[in-house]
C-alpha atoms as a PDB file:
ATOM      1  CA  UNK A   1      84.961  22.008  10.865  1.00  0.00           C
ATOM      2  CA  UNK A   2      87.055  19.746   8.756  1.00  0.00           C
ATOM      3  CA  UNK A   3      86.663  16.461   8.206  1.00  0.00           C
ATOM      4  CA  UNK A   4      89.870  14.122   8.945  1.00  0.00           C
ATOM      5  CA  UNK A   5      90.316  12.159   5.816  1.00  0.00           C
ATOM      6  CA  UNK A   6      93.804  10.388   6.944  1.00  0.00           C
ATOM      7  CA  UNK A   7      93.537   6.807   8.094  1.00  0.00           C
ATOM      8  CA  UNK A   8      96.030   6.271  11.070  1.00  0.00           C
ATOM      9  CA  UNK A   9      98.378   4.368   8.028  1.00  0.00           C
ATOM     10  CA  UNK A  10      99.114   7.658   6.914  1.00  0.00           C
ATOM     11  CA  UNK A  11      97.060   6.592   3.663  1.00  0.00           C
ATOM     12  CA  UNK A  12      93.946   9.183   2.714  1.00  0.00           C
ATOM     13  CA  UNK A  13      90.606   7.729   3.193  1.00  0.00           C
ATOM     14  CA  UNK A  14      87.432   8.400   1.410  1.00  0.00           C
ATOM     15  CA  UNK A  15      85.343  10.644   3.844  1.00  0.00           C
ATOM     16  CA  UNK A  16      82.298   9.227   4.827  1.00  0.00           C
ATOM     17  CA  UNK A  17      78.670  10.304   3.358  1.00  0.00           C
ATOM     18  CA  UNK A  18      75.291   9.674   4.523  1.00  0.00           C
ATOM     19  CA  UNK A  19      72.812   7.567   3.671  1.00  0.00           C
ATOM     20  CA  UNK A  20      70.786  10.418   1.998  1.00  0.00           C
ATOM     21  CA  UNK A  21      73.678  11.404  -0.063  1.00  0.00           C
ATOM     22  CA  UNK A  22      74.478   7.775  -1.350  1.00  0.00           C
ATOM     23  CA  UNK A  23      70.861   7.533  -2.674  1.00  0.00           C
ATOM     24  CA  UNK A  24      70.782  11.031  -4.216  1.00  0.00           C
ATOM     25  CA  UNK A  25      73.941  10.091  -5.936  1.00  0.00           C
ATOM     26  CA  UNK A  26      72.601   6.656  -7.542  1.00  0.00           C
ATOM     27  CA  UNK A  27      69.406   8.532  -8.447  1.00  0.00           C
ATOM     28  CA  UNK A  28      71.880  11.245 -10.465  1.00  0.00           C
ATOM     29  CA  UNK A  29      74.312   8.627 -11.909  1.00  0.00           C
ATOM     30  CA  UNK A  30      70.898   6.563 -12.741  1.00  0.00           C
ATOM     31  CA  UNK A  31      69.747   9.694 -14.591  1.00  0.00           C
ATOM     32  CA  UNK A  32      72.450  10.586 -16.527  1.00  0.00           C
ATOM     33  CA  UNK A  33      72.819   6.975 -18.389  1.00  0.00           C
ATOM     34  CA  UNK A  34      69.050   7.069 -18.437  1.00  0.00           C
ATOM     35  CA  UNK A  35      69.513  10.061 -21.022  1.00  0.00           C
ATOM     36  CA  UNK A  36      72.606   8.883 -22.676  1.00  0.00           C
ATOM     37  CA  UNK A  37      71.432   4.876 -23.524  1.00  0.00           C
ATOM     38  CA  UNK A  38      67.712   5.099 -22.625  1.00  0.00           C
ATOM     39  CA  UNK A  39      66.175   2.263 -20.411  1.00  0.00           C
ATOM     40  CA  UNK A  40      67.289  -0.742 -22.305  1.00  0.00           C
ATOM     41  CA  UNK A  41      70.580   0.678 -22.580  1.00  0.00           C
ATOM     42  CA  UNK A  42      71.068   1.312 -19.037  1.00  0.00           C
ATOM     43  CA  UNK A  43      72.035  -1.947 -16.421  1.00  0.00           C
ATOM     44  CA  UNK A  44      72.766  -2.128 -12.617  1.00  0.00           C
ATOM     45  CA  UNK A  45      75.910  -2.608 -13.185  1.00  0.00           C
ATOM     46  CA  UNK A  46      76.361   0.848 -15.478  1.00  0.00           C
ATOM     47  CA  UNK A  47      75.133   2.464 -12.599  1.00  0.00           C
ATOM     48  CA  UNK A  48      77.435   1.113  -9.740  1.00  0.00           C
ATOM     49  CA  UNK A  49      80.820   1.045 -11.968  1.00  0.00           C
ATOM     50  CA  UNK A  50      79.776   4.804 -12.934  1.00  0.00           C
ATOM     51  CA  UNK A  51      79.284   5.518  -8.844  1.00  0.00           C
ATOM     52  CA  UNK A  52      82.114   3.237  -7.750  1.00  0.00           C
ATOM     53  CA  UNK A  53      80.000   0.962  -5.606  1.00  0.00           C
ATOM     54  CA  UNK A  54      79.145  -2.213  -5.517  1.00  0.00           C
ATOM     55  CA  UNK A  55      75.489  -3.928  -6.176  1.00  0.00           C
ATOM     56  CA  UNK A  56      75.050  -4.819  -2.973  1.00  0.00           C
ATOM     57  CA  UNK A  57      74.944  -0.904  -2.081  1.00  0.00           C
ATOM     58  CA  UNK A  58      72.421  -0.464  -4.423  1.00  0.00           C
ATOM     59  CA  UNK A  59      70.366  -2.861  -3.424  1.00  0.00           C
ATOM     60  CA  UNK A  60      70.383  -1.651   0.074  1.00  0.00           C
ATOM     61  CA  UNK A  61      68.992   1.497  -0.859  1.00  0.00           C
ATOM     62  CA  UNK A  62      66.874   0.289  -3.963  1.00  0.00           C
ATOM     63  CA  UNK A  63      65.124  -2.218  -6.150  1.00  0.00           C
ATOM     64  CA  UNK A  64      66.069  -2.206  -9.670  1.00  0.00           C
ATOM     65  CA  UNK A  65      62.580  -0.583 -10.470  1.00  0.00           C
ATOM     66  CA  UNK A  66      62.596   1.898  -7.879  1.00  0.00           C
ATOM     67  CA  UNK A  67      65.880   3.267  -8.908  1.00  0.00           C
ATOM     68  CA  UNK A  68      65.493   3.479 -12.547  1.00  0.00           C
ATOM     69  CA  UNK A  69      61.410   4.961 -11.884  1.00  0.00           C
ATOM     70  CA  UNK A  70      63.330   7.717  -9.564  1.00  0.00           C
ATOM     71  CA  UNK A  71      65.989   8.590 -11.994  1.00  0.00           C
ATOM     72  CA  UNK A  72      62.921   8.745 -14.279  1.00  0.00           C
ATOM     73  CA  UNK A  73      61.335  11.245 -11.999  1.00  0.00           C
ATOM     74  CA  UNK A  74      64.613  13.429 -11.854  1.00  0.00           C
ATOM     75  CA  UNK A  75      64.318  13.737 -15.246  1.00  0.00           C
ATOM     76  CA  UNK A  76      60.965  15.262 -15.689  1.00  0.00           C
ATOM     77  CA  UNK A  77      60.611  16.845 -13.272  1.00  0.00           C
ATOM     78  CA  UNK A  78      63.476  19.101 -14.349  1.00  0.00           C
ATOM     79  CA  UNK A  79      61.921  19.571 -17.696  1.00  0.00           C
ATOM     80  CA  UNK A  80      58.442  20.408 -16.176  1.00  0.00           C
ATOM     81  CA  UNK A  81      60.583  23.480 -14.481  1.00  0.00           C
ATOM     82  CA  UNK A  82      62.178  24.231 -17.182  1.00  0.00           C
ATOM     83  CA  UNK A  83      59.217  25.013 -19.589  1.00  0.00           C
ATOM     84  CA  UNK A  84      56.951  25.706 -16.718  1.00  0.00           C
ATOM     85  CA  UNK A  85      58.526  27.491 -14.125  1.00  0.00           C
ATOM     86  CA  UNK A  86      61.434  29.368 -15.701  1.00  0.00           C
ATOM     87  CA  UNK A  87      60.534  33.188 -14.457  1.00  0.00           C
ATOM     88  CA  UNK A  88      60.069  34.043 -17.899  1.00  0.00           C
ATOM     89  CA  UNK A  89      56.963  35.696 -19.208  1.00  0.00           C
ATOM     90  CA  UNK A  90      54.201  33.334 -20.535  1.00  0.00           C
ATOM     91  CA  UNK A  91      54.545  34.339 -24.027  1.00  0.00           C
ATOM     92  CA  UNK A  92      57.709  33.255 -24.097  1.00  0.00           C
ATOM     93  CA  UNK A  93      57.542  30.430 -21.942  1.00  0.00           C
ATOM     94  CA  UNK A  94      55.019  28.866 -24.136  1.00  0.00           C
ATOM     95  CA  UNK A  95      57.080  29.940 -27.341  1.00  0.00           C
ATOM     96  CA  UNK A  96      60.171  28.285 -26.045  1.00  0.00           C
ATOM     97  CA  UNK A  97      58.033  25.098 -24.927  1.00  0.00           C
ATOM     98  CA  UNK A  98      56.908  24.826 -28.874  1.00  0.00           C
ATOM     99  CA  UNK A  99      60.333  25.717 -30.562  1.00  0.00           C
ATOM    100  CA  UNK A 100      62.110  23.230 -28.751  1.00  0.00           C
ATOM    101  CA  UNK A 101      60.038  19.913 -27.695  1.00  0.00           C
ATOM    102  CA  UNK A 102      61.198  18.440 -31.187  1.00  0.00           C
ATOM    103  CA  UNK A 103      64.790  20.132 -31.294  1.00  0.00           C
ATOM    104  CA  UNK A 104      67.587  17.282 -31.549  1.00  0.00           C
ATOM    105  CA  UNK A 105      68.383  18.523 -27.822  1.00  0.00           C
ATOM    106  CA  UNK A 106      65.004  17.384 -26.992  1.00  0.00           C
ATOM    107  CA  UNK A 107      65.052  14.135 -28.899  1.00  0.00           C
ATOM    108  CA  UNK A 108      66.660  11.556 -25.835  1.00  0.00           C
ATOM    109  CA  UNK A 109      63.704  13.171 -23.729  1.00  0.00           C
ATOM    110  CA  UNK A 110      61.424  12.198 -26.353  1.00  0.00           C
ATOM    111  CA  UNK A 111      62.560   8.941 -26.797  1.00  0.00           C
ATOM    112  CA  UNK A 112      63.013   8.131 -23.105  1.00  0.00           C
ATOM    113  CA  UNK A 113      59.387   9.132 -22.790  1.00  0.00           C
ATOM    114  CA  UNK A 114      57.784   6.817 -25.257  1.00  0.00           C
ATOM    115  CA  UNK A 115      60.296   4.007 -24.071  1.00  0.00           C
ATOM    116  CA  UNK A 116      58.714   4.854 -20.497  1.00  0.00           C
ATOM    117  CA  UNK A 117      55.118   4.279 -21.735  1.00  0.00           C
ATOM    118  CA  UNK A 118      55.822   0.985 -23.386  1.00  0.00           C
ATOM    119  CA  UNK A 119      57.153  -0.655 -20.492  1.00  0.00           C
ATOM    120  CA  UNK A 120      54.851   1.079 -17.586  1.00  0.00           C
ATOM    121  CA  UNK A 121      52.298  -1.890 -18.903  1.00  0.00           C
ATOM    122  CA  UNK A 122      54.769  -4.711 -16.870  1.00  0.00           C
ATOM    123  CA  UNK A 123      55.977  -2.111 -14.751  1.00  0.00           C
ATOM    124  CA  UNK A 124      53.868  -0.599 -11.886  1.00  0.00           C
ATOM    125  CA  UNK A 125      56.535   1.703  -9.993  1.00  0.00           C
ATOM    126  CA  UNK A 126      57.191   3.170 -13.452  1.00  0.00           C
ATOM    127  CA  UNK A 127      53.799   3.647 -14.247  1.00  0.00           C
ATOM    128  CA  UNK A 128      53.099   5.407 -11.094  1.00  0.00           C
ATOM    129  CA  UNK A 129      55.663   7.878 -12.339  1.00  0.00           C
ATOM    130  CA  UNK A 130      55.103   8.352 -15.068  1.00  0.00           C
ATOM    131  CA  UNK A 131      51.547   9.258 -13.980  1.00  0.00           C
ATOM    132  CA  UNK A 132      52.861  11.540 -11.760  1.00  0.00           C
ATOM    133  CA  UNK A 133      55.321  13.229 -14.251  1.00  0.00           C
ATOM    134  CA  UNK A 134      52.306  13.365 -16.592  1.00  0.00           C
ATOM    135  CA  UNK A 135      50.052  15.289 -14.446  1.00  0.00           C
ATOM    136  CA  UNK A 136      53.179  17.542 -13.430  1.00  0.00           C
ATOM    137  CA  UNK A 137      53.160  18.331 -17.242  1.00  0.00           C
ATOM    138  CA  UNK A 138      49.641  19.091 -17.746  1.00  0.00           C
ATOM    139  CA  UNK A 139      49.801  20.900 -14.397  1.00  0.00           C
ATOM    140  CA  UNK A 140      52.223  22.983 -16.106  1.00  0.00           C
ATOM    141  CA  UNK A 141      51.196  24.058 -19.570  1.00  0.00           C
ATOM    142  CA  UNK A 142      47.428  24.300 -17.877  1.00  0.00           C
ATOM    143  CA  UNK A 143      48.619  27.019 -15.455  1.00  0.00           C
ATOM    144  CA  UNK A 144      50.641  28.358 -18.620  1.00  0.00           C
ATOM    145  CA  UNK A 145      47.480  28.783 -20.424  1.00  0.00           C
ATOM    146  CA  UNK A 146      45.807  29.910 -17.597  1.00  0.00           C
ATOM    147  CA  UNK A 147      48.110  32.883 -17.320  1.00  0.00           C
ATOM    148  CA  UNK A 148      47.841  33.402 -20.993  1.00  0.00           C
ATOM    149  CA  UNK A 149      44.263  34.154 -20.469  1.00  0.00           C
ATOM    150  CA  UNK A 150      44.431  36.252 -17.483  1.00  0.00           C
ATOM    151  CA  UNK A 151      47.539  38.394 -18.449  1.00  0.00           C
ATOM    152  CA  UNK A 152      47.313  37.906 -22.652  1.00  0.00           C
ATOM    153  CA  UNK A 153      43.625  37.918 -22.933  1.00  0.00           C
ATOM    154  CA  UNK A 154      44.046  34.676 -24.589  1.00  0.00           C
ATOM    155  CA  UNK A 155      40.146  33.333 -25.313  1.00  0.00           C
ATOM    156  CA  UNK A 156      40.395  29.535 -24.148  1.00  0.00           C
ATOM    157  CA  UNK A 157      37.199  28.289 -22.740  1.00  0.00           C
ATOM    158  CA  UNK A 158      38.955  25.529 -20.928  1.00  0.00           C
ATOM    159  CA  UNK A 159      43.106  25.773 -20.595  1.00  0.00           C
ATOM    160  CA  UNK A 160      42.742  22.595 -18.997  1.00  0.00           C
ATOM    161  CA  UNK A 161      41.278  20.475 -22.523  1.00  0.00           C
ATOM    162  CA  UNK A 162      43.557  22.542 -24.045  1.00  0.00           C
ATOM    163  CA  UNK A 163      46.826  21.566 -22.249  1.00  0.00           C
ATOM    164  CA  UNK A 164      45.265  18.013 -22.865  1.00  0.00           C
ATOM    165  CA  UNK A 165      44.609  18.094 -26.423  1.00  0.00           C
ATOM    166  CA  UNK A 166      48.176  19.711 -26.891  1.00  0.00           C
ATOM    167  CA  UNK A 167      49.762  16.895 -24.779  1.00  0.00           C
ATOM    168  CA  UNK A 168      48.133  13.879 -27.082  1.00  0.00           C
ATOM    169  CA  UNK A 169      49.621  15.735 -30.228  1.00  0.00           C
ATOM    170  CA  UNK A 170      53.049  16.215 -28.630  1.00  0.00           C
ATOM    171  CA  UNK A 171      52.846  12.622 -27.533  1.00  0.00           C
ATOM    172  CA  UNK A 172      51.753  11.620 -31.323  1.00  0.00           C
ATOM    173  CA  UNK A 173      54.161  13.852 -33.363  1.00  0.00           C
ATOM    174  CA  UNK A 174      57.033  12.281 -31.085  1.00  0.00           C
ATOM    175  CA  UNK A 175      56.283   8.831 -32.253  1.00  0.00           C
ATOM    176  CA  UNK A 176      56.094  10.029 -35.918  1.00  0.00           C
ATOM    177  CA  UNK A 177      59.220  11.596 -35.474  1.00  0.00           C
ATOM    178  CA  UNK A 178      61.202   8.931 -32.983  1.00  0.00           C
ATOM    179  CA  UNK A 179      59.757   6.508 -35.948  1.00  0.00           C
ATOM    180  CA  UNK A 180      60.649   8.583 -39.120  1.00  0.00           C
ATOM    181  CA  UNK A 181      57.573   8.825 -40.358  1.00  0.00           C
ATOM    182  CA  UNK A 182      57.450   9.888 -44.042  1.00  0.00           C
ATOM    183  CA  UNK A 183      57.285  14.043 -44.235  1.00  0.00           C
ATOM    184  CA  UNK A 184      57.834  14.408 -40.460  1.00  0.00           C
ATOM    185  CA  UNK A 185      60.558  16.273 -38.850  1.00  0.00           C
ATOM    186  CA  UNK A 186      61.305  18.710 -35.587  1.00  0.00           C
ATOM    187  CA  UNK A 187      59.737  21.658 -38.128  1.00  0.00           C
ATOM    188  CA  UNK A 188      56.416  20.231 -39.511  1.00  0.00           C
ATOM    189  CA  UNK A 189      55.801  18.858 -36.176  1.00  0.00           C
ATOM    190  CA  UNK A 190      56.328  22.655 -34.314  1.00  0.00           C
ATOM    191  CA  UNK A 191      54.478  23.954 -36.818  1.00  0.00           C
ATOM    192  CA  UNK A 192      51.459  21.576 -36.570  1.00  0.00           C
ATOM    193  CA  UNK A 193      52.010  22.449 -32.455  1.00  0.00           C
ATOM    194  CA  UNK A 194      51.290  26.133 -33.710  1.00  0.00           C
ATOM    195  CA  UNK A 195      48.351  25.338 -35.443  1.00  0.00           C
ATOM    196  CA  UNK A 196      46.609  23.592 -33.048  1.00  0.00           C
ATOM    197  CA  UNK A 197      47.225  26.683 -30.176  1.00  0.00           C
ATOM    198  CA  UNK A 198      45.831  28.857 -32.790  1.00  0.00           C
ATOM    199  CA  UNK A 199      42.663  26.376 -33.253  1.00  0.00           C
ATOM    200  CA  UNK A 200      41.915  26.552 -29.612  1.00  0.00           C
ATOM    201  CA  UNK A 201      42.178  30.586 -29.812  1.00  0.00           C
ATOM    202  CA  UNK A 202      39.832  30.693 -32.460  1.00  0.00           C
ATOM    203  CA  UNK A 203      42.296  32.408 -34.764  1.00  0.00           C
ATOM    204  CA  UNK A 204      41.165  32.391 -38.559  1.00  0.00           C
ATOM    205  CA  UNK A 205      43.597  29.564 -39.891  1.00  0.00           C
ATOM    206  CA  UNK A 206      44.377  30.474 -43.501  1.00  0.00           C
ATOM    207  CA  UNK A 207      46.008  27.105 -43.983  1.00  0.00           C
ATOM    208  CA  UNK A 208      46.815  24.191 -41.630  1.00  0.00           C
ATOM    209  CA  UNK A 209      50.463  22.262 -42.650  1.00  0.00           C
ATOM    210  CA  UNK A 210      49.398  19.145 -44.002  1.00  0.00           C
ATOM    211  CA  UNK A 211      50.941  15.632 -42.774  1.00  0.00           C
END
């Protein structure tokens, strides 16, 4: 059934949406400038000119925190099914993960992810979050491994310490890399990604790329 638009002035009115659909569309619009200026970039007022409400609509639905922590969680956990869950085979799911965590299309992630960290330490509803978008990570490259063992024949004692170990690296060559560190870009760091899967194989190493 359609929905009558036309106010009895003859004049077309804006059709009504839920309440539901209001929040999913701050969330969204709170994402996208998330990615585009990062959290200090980003103000209530970005978010309601870009949605065409006022503040007092967003602050119906949501605190500042909550909003910006949700759009946070929007964000990840797209990427999480992206290099997780993409129906690809593991090999390649865990090739594309390394080739492209320190492309320049990953960079806002990266740098929205170590802007995250700094201010979970003042901010609890972001650092509940970002927990949970942590775990969701791990949860992800562990089952990766996991099937890399099963299927691939992979030897990895524990795919767990492994997903771990390959996490704290990721996290560390970002911050190198966000900070242009001396002799680190997107292809030392993959490489040194590389390495360190090929460590927890037990693979000979014939020589690991120096910092």
């Amino acid at each position: 059934m359609a929905v009558d638009v036309t106010r009895e002035d003859g004049q077309e009115a804006r059709p009504r949406i839920s309440a539901d659909a209001r929040k999913a569309l701050l969330v969204a619009a709170t994402a996208e400038l998330l990615f585009e200026r990062g959290f200090s970039g980003t103000k209530t007022r970005d978010v309601t000119e870009r949605c065409g409400v006022g503040t007092g609509l967003l602050n119906h639905y949501f605190t500042w925190a909550e909003l910006r922590a949700q759009a946070f969680a929007r964000i990840y956990a797209e990427v999480v099914a992206e290099q997780f869950h993409a129906g690809m085979p593991p090999l390649q799911l865990l090739d594309a993960y390394l080739r492209t965590t320190f492309s320049p299309r990953a960079v806002p992630y990266l740098r929205l992810w170590v802007e995250a960290t700094e201010l979970s330490a003042e901010d609890r509803v972001l650092a509940a979050v970002l927990e949970h978008s942590q775990r969701a990570f791990l949860d992800g490259l562990t089952g990766l491994l996991t099937k890399l063992v099963q299927e691939e024949g992979w030897r990895l004692p524990d795919p767990a310490a492994t997903a771990l170990r390959l996490s704290a690296m990721q996290d560390g060559l970002a911050g190198l890399l966000l900070w242009r560190f001396p002799g680190v870009n997107a292809q030392m760091a993959e490489a040194q990604m590389r390495c360190l899967v090929d460590l927890e194989r037990g693979l000979p190493q014939s020589a690991v790329i120096p910092l």
